[in-house]
N, C-alpha and C. Protein backbone atom coordinates (compact mmCIF):
# COMPACT_ATOMS: atom_id res chain seq x y z
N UNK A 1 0.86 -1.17 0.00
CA UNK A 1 0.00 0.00 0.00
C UNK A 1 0.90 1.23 0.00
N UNK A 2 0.44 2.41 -0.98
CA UNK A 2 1.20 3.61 -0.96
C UNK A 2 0.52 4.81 -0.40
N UNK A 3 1.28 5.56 -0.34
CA UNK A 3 0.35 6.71 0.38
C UNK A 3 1.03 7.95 -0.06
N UNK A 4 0.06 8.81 -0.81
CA UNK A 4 0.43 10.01 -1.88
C UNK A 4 -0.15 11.57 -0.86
N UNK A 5 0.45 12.42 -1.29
CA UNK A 5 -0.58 13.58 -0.71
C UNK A 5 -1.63 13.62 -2.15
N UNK A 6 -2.32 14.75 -1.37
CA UNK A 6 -3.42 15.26 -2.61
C UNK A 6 -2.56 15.89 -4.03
N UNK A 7 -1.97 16.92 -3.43
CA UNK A 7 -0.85 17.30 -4.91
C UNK A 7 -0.44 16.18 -5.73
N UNK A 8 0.51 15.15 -4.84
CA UNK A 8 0.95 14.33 -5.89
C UNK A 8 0.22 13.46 -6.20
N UNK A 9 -1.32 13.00 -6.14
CA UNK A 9 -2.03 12.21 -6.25
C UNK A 9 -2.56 12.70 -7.84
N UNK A 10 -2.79 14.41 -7.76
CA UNK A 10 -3.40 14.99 -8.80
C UNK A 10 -2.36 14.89 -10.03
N UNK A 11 -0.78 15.38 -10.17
CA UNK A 11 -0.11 14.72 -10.84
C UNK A 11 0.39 13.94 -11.52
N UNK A 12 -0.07 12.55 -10.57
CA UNK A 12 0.39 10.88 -10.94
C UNK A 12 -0.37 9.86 -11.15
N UNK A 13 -1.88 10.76 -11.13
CA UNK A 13 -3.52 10.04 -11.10
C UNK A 13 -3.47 9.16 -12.15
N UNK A 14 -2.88 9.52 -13.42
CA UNK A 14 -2.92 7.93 -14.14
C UNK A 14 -2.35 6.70 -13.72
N UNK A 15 -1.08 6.65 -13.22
CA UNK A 15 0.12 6.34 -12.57
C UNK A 15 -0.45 5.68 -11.56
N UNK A 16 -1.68 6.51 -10.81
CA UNK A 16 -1.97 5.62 -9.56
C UNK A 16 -2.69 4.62 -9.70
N UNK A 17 -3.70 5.01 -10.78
CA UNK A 17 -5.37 4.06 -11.00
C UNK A 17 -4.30 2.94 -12.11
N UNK A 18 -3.65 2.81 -12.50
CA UNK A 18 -2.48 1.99 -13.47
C UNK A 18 -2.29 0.75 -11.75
N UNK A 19 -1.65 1.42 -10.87
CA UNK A 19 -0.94 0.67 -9.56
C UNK A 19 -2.38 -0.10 -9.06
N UNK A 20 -3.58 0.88 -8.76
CA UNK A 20 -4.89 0.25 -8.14
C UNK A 20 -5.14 -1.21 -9.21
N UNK A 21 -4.90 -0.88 -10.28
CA UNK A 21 -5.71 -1.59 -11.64
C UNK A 21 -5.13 -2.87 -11.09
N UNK A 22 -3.83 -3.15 -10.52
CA UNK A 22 -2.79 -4.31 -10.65
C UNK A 22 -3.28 -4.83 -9.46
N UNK A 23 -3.74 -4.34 -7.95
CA UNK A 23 -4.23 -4.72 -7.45
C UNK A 23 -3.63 -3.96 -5.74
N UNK A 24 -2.90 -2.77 -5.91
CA UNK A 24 -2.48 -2.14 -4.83
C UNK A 24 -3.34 -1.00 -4.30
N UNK A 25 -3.27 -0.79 -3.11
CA UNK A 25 -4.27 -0.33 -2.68
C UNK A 25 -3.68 1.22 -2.83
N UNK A 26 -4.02 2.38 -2.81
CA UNK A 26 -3.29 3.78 -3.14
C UNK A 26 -4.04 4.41 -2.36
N UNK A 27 -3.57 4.75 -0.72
CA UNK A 27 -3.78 5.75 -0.16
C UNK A 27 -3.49 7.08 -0.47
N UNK A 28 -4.66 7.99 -0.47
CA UNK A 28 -4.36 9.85 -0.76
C UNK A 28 -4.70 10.52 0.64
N UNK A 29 -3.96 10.86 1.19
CA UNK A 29 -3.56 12.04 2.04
C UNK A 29 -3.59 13.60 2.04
N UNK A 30 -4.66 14.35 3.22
CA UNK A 30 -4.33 15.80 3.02
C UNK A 30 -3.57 16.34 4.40
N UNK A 31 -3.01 16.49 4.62
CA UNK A 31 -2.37 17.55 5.85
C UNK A 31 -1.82 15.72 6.60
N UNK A 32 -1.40 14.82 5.74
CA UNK A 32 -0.49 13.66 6.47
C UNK A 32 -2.05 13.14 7.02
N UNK A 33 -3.32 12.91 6.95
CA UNK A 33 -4.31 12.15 7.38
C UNK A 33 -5.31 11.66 6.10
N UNK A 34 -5.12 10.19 6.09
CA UNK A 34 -5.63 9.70 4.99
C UNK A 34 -7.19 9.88 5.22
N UNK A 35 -7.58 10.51 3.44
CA UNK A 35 -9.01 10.73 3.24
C UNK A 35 -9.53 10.30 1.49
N UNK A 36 -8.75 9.53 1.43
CA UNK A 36 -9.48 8.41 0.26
C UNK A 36 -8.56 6.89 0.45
N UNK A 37 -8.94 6.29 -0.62
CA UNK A 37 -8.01 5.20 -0.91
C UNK A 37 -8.51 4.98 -2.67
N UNK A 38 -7.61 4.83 -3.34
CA UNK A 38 -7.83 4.03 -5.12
C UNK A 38 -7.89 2.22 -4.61
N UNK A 39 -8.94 1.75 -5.09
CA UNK A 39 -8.89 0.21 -5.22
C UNK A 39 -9.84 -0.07 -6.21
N UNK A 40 -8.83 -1.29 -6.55
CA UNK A 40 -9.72 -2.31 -7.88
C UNK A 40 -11.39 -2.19 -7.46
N UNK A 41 -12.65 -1.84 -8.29
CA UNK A 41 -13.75 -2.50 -8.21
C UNK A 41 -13.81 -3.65 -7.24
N UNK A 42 -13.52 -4.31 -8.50
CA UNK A 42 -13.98 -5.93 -7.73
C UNK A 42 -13.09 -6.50 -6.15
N UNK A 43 -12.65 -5.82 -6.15
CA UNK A 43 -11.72 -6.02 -4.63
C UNK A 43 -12.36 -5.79 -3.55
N UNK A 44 -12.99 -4.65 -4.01
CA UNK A 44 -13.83 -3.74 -3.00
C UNK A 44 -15.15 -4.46 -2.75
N UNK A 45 -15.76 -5.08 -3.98
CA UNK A 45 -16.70 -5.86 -3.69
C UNK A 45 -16.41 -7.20 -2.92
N UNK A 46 -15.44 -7.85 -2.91
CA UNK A 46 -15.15 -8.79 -2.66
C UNK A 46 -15.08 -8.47 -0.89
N UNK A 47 -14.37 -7.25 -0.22
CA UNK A 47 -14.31 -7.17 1.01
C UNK A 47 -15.42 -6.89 1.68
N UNK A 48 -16.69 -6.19 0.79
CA UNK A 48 -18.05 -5.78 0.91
C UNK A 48 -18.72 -7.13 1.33
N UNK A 49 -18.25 -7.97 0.83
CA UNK A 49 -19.31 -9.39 0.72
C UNK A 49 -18.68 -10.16 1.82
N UNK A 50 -17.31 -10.03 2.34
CA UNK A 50 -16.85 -10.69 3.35
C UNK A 50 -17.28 -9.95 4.74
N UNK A 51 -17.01 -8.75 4.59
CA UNK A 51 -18.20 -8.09 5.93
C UNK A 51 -19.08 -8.69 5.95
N UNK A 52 -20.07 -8.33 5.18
CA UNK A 52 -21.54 -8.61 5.38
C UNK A 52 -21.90 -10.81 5.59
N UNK A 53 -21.12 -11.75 5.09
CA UNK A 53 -21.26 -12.81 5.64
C UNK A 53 -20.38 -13.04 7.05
N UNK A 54 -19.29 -12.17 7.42
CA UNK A 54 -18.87 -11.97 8.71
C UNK A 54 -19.96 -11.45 9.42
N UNK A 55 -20.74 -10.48 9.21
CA UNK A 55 -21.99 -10.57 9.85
C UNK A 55 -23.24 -11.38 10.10
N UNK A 56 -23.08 -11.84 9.14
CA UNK A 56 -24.18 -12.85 8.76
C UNK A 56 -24.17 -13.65 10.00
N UNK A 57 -22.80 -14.78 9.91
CA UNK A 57 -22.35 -15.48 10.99
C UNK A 57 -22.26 -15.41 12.10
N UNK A 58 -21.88 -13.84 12.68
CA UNK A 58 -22.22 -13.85 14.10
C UNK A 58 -23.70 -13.32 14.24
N UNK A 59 -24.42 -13.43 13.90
CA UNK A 59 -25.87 -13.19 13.55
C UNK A 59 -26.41 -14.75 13.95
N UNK A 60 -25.85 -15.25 12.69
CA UNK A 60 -26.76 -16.92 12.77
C UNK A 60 -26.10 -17.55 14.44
N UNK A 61 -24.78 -17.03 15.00
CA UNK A 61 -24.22 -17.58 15.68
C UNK A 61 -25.23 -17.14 17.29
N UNK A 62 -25.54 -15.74 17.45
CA UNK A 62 -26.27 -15.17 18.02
C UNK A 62 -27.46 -15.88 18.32
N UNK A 63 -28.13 -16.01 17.43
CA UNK A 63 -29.62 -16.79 17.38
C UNK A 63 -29.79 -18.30 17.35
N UNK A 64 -28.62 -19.36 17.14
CA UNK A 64 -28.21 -20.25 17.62
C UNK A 64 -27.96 -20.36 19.11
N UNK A 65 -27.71 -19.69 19.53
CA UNK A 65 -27.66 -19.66 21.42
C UNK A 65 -28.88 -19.15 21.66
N UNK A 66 -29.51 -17.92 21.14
CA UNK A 66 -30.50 -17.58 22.12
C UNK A 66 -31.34 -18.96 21.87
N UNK A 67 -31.45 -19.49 20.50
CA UNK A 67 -32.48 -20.24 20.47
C UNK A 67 -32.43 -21.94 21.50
N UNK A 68 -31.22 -21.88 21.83
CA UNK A 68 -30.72 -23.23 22.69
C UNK A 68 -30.97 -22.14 24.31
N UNK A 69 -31.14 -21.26 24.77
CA UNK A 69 -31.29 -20.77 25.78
C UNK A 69 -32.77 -20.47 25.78
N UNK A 70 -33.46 -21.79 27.39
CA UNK A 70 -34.95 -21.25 27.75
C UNK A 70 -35.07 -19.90 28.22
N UNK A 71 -36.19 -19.72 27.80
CA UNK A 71 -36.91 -18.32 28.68
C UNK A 71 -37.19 -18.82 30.07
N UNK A 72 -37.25 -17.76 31.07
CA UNK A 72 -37.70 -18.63 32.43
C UNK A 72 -39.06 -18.49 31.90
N UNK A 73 -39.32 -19.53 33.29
CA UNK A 73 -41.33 -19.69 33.41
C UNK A 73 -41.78 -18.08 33.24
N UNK A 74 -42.67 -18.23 32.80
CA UNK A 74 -43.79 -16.70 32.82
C UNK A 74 -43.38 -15.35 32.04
N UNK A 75 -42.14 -15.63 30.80
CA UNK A 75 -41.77 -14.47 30.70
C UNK A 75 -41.72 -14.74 29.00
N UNK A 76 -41.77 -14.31 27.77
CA UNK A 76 -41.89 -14.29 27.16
C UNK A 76 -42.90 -13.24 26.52
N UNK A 77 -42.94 -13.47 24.66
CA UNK A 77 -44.05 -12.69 24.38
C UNK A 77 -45.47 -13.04 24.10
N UNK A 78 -45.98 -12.32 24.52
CA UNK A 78 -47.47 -12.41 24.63
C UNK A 78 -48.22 -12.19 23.01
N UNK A 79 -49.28 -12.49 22.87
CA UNK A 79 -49.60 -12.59 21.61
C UNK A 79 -50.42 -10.98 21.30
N UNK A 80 -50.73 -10.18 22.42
CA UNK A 80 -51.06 -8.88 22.60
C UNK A 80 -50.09 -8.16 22.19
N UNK A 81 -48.40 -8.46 23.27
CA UNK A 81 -47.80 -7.63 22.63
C UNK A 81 -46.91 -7.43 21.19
N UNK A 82 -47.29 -9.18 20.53
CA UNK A 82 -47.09 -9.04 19.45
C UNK A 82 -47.35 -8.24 18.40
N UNK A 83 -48.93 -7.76 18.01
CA UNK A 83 -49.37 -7.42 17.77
C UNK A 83 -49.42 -5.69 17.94
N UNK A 84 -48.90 -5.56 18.90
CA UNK A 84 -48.39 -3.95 18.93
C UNK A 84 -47.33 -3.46 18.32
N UNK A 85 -46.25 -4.46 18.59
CA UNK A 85 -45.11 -4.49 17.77
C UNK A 85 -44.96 -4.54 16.46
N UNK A 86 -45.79 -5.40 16.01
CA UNK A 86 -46.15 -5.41 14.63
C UNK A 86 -46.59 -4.04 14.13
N UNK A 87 -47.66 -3.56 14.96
CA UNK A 87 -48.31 -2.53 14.52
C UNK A 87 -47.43 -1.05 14.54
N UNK A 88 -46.08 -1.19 15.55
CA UNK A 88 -45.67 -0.25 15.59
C UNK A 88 -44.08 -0.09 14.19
N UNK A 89 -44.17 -1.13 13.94
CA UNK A 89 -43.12 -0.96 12.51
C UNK A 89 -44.01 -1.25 11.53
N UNK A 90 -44.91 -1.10 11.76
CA UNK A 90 -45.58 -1.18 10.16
C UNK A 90 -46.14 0.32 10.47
N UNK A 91 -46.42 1.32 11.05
CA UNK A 91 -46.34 2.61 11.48
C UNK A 91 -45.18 3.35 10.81
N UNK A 92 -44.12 3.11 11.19
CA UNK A 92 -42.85 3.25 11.30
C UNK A 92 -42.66 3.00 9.56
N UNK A 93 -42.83 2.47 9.26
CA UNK A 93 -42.38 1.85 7.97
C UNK A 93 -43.12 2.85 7.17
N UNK A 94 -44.73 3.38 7.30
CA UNK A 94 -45.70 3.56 6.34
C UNK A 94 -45.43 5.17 6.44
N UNK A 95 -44.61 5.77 7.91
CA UNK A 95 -44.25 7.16 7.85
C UNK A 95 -43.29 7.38 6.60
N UNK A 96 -42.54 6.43 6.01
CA UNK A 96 -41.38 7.41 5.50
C UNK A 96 -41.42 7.33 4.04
């Protein structure tokens, strides 16, 4: 990974998206604090899709325990307050 200021970024911009194209990542810098990066498309998608099933997983992993963990006696949801809940994101939903 390289790391350019803004000046020399504006200069060498073919030069850089040429380096991104190959598969390096090209940090741009203003005052020495990075505020972009150049990367391949598909790279970017590729780390997009590894987040989001890294989420996925501790998600499914989440609801795998709660679902192996009882509720105590008497506590759960009620079929009243289901129904509010429901009613209050479908509210929620129909505001925007």
């Amino acid at each position: 990974m390289s790391s350019h200021s803004v000046a020399q970024a504006r200069n060498q911009l073919s030069e850089l998206i040429d380096r991104a194209l190959k598969g390096e990542d090209v940090v741009i810098t203003r005052h020495g604090q990075p505020v972009a990066v150049l990367v391949r498309p598909d790279a970017l998608r590729v780390r997009r899709a590894e987040t989001a099933l890294a989420d996925a997983a501790r998600i499914h992993a989440l609801l795998t325990e709660a679902a192996a963990t009882p509720l105590p006696e008497g506590t759960g949801l009620t079929e009243q307050r289901a129904e509010e809940l429901i009613a209050e994101i479908r509210a929620g939903r129909d505001a925007r």
